[in-house]
Protein backbone atom coordinates (compact mmCIF):
# COMPACT_ATOMS: atom_id res chain seq x y z
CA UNK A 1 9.23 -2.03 -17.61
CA UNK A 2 7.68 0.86 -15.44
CA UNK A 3 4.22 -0.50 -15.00
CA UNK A 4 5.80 -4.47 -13.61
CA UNK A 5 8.32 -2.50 -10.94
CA UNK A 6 5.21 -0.43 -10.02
CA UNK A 7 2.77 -3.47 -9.21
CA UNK A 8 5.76 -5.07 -7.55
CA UNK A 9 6.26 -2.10 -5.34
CA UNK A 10 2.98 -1.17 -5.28
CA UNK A 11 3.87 -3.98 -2.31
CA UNK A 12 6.35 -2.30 -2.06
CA UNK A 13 4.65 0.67 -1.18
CA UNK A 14 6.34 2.21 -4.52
CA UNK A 15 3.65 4.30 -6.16
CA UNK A 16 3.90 5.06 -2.49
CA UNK A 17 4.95 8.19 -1.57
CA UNK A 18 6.63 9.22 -4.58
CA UNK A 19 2.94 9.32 -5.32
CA UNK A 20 1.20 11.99 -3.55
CA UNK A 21 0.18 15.13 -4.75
CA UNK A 22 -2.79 17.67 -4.78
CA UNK A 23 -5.82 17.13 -2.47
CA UNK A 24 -8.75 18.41 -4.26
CA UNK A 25 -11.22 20.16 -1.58
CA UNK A 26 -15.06 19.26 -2.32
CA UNK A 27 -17.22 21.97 -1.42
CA UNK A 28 -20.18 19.71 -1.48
CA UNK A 29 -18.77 17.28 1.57
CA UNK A 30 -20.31 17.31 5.05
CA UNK A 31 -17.91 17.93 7.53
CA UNK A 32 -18.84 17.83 11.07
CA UNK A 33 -16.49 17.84 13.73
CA UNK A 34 -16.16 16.08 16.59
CA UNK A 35 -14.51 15.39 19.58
CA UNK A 36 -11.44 13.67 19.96
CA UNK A 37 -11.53 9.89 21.60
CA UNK A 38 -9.48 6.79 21.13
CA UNK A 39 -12.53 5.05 20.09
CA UNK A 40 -12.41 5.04 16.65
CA UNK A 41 -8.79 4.01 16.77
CA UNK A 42 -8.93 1.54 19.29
CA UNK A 43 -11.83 -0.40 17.23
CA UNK A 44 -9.65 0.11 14.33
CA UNK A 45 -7.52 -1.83 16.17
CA UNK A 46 -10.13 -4.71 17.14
CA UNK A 47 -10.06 -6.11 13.62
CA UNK A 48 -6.41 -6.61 13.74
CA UNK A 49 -5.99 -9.78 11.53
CA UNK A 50 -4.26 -12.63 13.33
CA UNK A 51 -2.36 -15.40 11.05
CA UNK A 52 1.39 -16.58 10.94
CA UNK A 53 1.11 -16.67 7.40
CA UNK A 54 -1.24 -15.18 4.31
CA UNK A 55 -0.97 -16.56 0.68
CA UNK A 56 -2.93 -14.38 -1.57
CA UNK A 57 -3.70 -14.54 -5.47
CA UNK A 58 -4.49 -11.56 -7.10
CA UNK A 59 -5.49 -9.99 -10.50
CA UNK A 60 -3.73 -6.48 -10.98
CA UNK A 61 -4.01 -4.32 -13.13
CA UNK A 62 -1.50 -1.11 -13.98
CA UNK A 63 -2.86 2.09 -15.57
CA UNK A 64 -1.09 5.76 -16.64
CA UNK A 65 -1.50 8.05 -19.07
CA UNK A 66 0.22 6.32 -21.61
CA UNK A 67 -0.57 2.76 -21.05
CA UNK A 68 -1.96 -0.30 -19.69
CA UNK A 69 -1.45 -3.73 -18.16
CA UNK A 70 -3.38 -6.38 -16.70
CA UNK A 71 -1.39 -9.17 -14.91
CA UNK A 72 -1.68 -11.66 -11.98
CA UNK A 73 0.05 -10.78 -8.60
CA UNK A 74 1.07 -13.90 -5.86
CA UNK A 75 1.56 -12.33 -2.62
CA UNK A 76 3.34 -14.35 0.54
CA UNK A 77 3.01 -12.86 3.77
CA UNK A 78 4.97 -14.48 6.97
CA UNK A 79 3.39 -11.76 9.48
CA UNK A 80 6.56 -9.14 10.18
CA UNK A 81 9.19 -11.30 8.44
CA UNK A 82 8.80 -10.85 5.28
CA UNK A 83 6.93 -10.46 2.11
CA UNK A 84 7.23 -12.30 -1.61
CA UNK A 85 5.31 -10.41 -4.25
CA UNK A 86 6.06 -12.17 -7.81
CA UNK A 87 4.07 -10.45 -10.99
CA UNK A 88 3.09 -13.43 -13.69
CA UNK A 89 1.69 -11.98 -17.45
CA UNK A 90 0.76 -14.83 -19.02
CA UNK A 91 2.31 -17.11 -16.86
CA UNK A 92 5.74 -15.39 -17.40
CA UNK A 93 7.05 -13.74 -13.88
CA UNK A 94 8.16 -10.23 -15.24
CA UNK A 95 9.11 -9.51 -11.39
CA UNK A 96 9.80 -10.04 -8.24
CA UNK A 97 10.05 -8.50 -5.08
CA UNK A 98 11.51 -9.44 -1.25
CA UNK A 99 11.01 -7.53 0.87
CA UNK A 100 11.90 -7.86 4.97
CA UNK A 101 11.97 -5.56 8.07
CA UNK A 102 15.57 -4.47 6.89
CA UNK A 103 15.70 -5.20 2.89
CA UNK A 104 14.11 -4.23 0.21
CA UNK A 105 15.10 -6.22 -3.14
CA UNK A 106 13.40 -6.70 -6.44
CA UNK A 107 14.27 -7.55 -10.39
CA UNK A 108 12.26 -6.88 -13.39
CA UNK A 109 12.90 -9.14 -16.55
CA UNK A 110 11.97 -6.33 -19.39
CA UNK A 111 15.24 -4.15 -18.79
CA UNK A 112 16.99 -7.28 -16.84
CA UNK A 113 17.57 -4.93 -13.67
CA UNK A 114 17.68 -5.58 -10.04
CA UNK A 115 17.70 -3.56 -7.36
CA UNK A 116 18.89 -4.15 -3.42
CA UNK A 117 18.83 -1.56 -0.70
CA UNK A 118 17.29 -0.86 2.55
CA UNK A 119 14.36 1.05 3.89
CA UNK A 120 16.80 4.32 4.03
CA UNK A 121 17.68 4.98 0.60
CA UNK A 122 14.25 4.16 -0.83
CA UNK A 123 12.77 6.50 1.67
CA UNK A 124 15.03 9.43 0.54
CA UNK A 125 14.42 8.70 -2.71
CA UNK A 126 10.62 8.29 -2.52
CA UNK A 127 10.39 11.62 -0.59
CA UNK A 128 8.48 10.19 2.73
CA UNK A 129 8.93 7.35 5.49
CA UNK A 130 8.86 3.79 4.67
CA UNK A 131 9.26 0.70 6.23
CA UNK A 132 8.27 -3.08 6.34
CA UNK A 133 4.77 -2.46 8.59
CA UNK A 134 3.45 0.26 6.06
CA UNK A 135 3.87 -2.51 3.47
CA UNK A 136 2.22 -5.13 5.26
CA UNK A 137 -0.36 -2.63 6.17
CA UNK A 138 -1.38 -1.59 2.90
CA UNK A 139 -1.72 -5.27 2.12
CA UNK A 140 -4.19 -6.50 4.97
CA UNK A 141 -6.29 -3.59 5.05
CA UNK A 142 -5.08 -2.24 8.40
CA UNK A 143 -3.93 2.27 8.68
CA UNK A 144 -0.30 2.80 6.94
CA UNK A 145 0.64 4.90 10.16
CA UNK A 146 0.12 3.44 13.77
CA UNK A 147 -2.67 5.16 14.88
CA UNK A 148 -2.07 4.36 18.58
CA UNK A 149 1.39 7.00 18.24
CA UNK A 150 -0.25 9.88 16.43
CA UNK A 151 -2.72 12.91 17.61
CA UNK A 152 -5.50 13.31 14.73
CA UNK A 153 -8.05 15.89 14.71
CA UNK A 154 -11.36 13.64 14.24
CA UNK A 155 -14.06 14.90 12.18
CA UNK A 156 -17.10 12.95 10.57
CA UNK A 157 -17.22 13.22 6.37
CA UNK A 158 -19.93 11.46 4.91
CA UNK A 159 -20.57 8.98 7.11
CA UNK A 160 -17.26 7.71 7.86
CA UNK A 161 -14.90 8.72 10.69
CA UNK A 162 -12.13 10.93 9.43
CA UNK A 163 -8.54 10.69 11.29
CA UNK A 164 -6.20 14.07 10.11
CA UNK A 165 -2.48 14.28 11.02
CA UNK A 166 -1.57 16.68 13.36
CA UNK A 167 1.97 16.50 13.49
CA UNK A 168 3.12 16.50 9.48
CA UNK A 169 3.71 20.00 8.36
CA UNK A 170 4.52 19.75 4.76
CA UNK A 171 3.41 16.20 4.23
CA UNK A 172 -0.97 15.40 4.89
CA UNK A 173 -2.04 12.17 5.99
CA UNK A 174 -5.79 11.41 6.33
CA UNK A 175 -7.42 8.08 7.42
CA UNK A 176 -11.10 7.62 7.10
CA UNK A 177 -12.75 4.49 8.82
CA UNK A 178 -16.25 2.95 8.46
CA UNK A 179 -19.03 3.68 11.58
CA UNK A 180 -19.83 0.09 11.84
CA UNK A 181 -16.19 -2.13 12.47
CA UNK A 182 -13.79 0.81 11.78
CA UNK A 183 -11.91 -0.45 8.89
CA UNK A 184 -9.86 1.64 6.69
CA UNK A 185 -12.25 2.52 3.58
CA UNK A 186 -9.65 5.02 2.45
CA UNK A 187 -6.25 6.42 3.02
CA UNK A 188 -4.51 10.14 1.69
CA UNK A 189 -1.16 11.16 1.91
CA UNK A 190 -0.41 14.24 0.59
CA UNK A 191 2.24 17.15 -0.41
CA UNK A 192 -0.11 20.15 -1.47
CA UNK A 193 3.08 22.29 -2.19
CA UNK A 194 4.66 19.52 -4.65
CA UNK A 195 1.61 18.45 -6.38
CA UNK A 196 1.33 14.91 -5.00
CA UNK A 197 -1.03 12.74 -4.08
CA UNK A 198 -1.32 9.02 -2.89
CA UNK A 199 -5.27 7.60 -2.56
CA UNK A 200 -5.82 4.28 -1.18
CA UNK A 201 -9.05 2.87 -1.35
CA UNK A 202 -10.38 -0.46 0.13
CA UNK A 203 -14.09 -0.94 -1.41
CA UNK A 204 -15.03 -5.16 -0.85
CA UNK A 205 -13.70 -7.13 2.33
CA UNK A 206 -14.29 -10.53 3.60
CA UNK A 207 -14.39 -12.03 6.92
CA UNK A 208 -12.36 -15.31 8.16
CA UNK A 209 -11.24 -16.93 11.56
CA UNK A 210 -8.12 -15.24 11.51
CA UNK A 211 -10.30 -11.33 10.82
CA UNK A 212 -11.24 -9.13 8.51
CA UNK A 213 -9.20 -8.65 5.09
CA UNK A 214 -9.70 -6.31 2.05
CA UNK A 215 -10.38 -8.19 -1.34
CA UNK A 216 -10.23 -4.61 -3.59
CA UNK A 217 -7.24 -2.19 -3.13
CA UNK A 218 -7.27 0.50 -5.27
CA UNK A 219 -4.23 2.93 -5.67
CA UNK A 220 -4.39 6.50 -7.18
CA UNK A 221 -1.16 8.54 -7.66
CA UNK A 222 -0.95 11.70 -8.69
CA UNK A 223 2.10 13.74 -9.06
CA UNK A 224 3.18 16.12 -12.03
CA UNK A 225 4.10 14.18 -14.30
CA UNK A 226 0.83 11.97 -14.26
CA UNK A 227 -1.45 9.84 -13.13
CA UNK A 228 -1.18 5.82 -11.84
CA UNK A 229 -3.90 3.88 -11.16
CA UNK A 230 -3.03 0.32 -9.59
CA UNK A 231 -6.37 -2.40 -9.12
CA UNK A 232 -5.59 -5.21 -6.60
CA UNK A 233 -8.59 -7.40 -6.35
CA UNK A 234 -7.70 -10.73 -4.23
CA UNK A 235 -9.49 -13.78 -5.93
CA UNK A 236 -7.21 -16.42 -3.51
CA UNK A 237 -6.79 -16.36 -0.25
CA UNK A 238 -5.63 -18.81 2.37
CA UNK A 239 -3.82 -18.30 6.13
CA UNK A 240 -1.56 -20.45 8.09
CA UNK A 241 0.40 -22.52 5.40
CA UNK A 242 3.88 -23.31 5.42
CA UNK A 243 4.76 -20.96 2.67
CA UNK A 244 8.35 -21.14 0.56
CA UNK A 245 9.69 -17.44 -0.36
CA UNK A 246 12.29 -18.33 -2.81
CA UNK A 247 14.28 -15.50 -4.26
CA UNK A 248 17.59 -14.97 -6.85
CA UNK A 249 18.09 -12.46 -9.26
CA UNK A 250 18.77 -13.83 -12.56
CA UNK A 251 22.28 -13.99 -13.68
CA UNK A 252 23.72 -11.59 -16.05
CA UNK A 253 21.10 -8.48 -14.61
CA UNK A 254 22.38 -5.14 -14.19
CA UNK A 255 22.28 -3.74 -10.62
CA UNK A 256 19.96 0.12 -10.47
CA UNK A 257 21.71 2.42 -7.84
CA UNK A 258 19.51 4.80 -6.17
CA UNK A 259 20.75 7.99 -4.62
């Protein structure tokens, strides 16, 4: 089923960038430019979370146009090894997801499919870069994109610093941090010209030893056939345990090619 892949992926960074579509401009917003430093990016960089591994429980829920689903997520995090994402309704894991620096691999029990692939099919087929650090990214809070390697034009937009991709042409990435420890509050990606849009917003975070992490992720895609809305809000959360990530696709599932 659609709306189990897409919370699975979601991880995945699915809704991803097939998601992105049309930036609405607000005529009411404050925009005041300013000039360019590293300061911003290197305090970004400051909250960098530190931990071996992250074991987070979460309640998700999966919105489009025609439907809805709330379900419970279990996200395992071994810092730049890998990442277990099993979806549970009612207790029931509908799917699961594995995903490493060089895999990507998932099943979902509604259609008994499974997919396995790298990072270079699902990126032509999603329509934009992905790999294993956007992923993890997404998940801890922390900019999809290094910031360190880009050039952004810096502007201020009410009251948070704004951080606009210089070097995409026909793809728009925006970052905006907070004025006070410069974590991601929200995150654009963009194809004006297709209609797309991907919004991620971080709204409630809460500080450990290890740093800073996100408790809310909200995901907003927009793209011409609809809208997705994905809620992550973490109600578990613990660092440094040894951590299993058992995986196997069910026998008798039927493999989905993507070209």
């Amino acid at each position: 089923m659609k709306k189990y892949i897409a919370i699975v992926l979601v991880t995945a960074f699915m809704v991803s960038c097939k998601s992105k579509a049309v930036a609405v401009q607000n005529n009411d917003t404050k925009e005041v430019v300013v000039k360019e430093d590293k300061k911003a990016i290197d305090k970004h960089y400051d909250n960098k979370l530190d931990f071996s591994t992250l074991y987070i429980k979460a309640s998700a829920k999966y919105a489009d146009e025609k439907q809805s689903q709330n379900v419970t997520a279990e996200i395992k995090i071994e810092k730049d090894k890998q990442i277990l994402v099993s979806v549970r309704f009612l207790g029931i894991t509908m799917a699961k997801a594995l995903i490493t620096p060089t895999a990507v691999s998932y099943y979902e029990k509604i259609n008994s499919t499974y997919y396995e692939g790298d990072f270079t099919s699902l990126s032509k087929w999603l329509g934009t870069e992905l790999d294993y650090s956007k992923v993890q990214n997404l998940l801890v809070g922390e900019a999809l994109d290094d910031l360190r390697k880009g050039k952004y034009t810096q502007t201020i937009v009410e009251n948070l610093f704004k951080l606009e991709d210089q070097k995409e042409a026909n793809i728009k990435k925006s970052f905006f941090l907070d004025a006070d420890k410069y974590l991601v509050q929200k995150e654009e990606i963009s194809q004006p010209s297709e209609n797309r849009l991907l919004e991620i917003l971080y709204s409630d975070s809460k500080v450990f030893n290890q740093g800073t992490l996100p408790t809310s992720i909200e995901i907003n895609a927009i793209q011409p056939k609809g809208k997705t809305n994905i809620n992550l809000n973490y109600n578990n959360i613990s660092f440094n345990e040894e951590l299993s990530f058992p995986y196997s696709v069910p026998s008798g599932y039927k493999k989905v090619i993507i070209k």
